[in-house]
N, C-alpha and C. Protein backbone atom coordinates (compact mmCIF):
# COMPACT_ATOMS: atom_id res chain seq x y z
N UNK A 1 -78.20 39.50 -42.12
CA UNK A 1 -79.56 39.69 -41.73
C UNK A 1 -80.39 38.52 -42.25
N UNK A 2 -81.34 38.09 -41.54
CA UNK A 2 -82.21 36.71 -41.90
C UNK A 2 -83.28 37.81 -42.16
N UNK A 3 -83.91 37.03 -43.23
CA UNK A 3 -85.13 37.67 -44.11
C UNK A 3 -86.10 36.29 -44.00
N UNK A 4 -85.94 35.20 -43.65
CA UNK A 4 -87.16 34.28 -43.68
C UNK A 4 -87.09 33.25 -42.93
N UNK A 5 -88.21 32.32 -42.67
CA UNK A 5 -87.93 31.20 -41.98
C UNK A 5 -86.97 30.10 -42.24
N UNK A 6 -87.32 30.09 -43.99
CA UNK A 6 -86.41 29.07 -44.30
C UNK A 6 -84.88 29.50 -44.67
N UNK A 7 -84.58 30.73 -44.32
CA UNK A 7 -83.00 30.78 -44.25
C UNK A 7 -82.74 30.93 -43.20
N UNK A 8 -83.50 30.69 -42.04
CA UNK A 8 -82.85 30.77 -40.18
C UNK A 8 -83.03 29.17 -40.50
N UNK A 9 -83.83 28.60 -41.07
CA UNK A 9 -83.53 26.99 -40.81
C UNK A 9 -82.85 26.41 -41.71
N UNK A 10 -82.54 27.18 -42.73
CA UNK A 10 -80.68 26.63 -43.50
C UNK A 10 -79.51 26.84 -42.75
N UNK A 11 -79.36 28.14 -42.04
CA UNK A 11 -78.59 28.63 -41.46
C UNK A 11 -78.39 27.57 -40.68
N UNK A 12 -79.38 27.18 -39.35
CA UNK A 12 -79.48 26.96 -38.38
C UNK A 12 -78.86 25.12 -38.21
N UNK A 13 -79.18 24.34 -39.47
CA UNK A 13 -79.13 23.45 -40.17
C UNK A 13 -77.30 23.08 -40.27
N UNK A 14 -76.72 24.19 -41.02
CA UNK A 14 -75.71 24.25 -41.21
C UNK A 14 -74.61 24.62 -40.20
N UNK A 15 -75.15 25.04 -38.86
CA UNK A 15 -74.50 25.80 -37.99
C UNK A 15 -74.19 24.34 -37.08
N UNK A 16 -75.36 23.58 -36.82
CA UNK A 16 -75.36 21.98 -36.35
C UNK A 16 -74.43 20.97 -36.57
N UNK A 17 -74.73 21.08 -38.73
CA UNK A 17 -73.66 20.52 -39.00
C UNK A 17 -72.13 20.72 -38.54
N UNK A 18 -72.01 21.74 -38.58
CA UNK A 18 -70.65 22.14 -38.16
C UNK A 18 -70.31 21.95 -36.81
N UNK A 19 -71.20 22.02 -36.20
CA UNK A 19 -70.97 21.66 -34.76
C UNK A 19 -70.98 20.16 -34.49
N UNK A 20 -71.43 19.37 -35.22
CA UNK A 20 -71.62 18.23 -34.49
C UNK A 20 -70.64 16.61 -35.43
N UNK A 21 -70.62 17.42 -36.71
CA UNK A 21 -69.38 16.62 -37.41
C UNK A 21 -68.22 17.39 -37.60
N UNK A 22 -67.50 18.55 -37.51
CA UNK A 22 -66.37 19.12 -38.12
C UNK A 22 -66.00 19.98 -37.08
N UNK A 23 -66.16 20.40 -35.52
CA UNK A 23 -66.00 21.36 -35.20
C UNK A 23 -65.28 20.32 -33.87
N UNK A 24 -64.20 19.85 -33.45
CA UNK A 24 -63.29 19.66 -32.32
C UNK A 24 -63.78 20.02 -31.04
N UNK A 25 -64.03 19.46 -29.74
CA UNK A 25 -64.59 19.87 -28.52
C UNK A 25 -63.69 19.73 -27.40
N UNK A 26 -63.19 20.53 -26.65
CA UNK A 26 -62.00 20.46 -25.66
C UNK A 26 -62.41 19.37 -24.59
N UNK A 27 -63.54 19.36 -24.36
CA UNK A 27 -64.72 18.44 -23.17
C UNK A 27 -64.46 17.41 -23.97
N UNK A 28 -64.07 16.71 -24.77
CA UNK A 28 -64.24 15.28 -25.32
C UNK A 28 -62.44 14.81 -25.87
N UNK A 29 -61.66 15.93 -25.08
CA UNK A 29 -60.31 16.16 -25.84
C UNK A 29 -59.76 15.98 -27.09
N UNK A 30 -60.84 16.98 -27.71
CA UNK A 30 -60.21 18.03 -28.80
C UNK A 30 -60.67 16.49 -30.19
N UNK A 31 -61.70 15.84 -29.64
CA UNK A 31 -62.14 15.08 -30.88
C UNK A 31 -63.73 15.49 -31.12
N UNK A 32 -64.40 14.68 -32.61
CA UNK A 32 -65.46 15.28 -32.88
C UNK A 32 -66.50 14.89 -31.99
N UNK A 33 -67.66 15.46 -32.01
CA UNK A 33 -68.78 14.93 -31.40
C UNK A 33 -69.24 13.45 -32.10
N UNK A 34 -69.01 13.69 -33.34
CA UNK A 34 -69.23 12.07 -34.15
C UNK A 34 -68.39 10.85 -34.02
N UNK A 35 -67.43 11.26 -33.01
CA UNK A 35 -66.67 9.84 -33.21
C UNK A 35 -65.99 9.72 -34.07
N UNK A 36 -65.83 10.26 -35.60
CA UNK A 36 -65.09 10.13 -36.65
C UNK A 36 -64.16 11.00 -36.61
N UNK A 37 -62.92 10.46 -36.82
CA UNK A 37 -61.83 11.28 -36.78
C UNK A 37 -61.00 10.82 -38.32
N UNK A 38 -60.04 11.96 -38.73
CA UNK A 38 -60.09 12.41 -39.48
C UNK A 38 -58.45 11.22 -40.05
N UNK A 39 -57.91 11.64 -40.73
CA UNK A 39 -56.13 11.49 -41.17
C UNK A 39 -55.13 11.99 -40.33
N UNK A 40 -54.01 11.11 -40.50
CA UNK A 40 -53.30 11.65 -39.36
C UNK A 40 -52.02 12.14 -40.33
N UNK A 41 -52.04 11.97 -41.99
CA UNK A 41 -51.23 12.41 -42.55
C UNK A 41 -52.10 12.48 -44.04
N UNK A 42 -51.39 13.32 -44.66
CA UNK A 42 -51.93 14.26 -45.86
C UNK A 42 -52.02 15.77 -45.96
N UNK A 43 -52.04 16.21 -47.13
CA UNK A 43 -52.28 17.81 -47.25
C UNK A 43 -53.05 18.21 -46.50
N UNK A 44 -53.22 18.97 -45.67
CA UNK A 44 -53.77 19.74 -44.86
C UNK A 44 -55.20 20.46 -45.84
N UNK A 45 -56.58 20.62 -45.59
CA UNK A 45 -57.57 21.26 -46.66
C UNK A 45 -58.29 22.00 -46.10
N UNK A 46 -58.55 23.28 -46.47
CA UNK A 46 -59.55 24.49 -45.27
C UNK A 46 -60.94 24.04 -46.46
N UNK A 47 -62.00 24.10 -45.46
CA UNK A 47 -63.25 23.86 -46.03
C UNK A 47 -64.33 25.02 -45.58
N UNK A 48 -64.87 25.59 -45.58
CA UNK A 48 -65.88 26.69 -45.50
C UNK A 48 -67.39 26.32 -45.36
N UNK A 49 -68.02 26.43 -44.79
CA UNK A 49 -69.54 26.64 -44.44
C UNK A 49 -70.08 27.78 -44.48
N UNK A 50 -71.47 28.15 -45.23
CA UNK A 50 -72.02 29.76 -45.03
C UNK A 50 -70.84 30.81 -45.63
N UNK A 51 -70.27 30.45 -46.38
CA UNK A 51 -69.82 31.61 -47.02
C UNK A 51 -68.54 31.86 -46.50
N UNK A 52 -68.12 31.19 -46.13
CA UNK A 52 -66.18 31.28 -45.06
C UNK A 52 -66.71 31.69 -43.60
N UNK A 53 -68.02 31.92 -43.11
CA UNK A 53 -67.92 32.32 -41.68
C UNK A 53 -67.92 31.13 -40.69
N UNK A 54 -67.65 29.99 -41.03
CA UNK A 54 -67.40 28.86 -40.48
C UNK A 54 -66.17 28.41 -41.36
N UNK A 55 -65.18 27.98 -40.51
CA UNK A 55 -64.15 26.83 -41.04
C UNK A 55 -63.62 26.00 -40.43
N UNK A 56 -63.29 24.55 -41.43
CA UNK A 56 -62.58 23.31 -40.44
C UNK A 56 -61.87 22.99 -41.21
N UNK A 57 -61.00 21.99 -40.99
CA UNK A 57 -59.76 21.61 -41.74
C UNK A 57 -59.31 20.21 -41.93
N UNK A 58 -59.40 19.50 -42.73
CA UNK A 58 -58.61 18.17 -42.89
C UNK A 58 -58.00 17.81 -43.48
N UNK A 59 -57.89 16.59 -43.69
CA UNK A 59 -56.08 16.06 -44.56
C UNK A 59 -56.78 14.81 -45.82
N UNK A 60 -56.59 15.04 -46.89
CA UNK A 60 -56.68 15.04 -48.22
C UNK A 60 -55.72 13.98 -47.72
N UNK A 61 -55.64 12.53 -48.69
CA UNK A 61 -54.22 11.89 -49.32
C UNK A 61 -53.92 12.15 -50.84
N UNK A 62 -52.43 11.80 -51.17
CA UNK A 62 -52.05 11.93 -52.19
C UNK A 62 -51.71 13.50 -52.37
């Protein structure tokens, strides 16, 4: 439940982020909206946004 302005515009903030650096798009085949792409080898790393209700994943070296 949102209780204020400024946590629909943290939320809202963070929901972007995720969408627009960390979140893969099938329309652009399955790369980011940023252009930056990630490792193509290393540990695999789950990362969380908002509390685990967002997740993305990348590769750590070493």
């Amino acid at each position: 439940m949102i209780f204020s302005r400024r946590q629909l515009e943290y939320l809202l903030g963070e929901y972007v982020i995720h969408y627009h650096e960390e979140r893969p798009h099938q329309g652009l085949g399955n790369r980011l909206i940023s252009g930056e792409q990630g490792r193509s080898q290393g540990t695999i790393r789950r990362q969380t946004r908002l509390g685990g209700l967002l997740s993305f994943y990348d590769r750590v070296s070493g």
